[in-house]
Protein backbone atom coordinates (compact mmCIF):
# COMPACT_ATOMS: atom_id res chain seq x y z
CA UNK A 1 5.99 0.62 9.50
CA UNK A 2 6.34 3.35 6.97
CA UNK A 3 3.24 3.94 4.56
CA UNK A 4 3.05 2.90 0.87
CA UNK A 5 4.03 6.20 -1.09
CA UNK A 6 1.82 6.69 -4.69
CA UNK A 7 3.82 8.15 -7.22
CA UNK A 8 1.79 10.01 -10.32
CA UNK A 9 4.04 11.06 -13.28
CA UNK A 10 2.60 13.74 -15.22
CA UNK A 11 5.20 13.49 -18.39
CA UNK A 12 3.66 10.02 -18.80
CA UNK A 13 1.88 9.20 -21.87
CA UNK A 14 -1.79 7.57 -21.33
CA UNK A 15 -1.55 4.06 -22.49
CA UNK A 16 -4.02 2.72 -25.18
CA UNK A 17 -7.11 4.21 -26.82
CA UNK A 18 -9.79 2.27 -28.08
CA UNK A 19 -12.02 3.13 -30.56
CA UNK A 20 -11.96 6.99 -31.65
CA UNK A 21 -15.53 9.11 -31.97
CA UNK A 22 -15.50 12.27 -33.80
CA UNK A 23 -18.32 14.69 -32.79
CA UNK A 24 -20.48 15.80 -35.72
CA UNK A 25 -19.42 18.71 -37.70
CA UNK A 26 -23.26 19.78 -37.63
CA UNK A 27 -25.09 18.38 -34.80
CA UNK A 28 -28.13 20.02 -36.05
CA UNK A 29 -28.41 18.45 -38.74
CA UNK A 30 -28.02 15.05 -37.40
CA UNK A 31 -31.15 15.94 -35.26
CA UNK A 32 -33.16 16.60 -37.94
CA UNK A 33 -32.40 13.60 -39.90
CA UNK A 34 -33.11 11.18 -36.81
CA UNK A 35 -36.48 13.70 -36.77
CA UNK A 36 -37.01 12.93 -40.34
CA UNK A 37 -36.51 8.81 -39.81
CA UNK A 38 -38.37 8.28 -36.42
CA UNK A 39 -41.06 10.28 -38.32
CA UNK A 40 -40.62 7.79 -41.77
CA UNK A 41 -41.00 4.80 -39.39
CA UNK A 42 -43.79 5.86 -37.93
CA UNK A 43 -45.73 6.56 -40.81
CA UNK A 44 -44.66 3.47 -42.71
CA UNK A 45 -45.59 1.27 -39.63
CA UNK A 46 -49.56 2.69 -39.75
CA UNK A 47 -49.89 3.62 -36.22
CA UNK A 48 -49.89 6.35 -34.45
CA UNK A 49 -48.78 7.78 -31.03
CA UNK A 50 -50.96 6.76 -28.10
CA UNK A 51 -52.92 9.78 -26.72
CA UNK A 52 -51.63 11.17 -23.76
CA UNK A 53 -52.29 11.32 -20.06
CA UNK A 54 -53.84 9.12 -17.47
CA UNK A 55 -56.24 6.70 -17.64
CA UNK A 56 -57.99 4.66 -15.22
CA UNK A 57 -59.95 1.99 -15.38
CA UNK A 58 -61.73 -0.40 -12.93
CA UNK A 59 -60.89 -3.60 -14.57
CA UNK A 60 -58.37 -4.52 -17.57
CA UNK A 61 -61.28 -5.64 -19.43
CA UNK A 62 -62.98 -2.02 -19.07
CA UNK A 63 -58.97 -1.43 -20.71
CA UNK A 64 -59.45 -3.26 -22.85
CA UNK A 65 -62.45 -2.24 -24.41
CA UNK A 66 -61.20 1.65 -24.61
CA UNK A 67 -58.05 0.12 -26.12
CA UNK A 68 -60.04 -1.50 -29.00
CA UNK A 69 -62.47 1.70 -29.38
CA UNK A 70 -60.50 5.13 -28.60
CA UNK A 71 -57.12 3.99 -28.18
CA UNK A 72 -54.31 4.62 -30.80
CA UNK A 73 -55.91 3.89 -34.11
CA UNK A 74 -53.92 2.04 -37.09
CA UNK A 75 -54.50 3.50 -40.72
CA UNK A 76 -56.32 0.89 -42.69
């Protein structure tokens, strides 16, 4: 038996697009605005970023307990 031959034509027009994206004329500036609104949200929600690193603890209650004392505070 002879093998199935694939034919590719190159002249052939891809079929449909969906959907079209155009990339930013200034990506920059699109960086700094979602800068600008993470930072807005943050501020309007009170709270601020947990402090960073590791932590370990012995139980969840010992957790706990830093959670509620040193933990990310909330602006009153």
């Amino acid at each position: 038996m002879s093998e199935a031959r694939v034919v590719i034509n190159l002249e052939e027009s891809i079929g449909k697009q969906v959907g079209r994206r155009k990339p930013p004329t200034d990506p920059l500036r699109v960086a700094s605005d979602l800068n600008q609104l993470a930072t807005g949200l943050l501020a309007a929600s009170g709270n601020k970023l947990p402090r960073r690193g590791v932590f370990r603890f012995h139980t969840h209650e010992e957790a706990d307990q830093w959670m509620m004392t040193r933990g990310p505070k909330t602006k009153s």
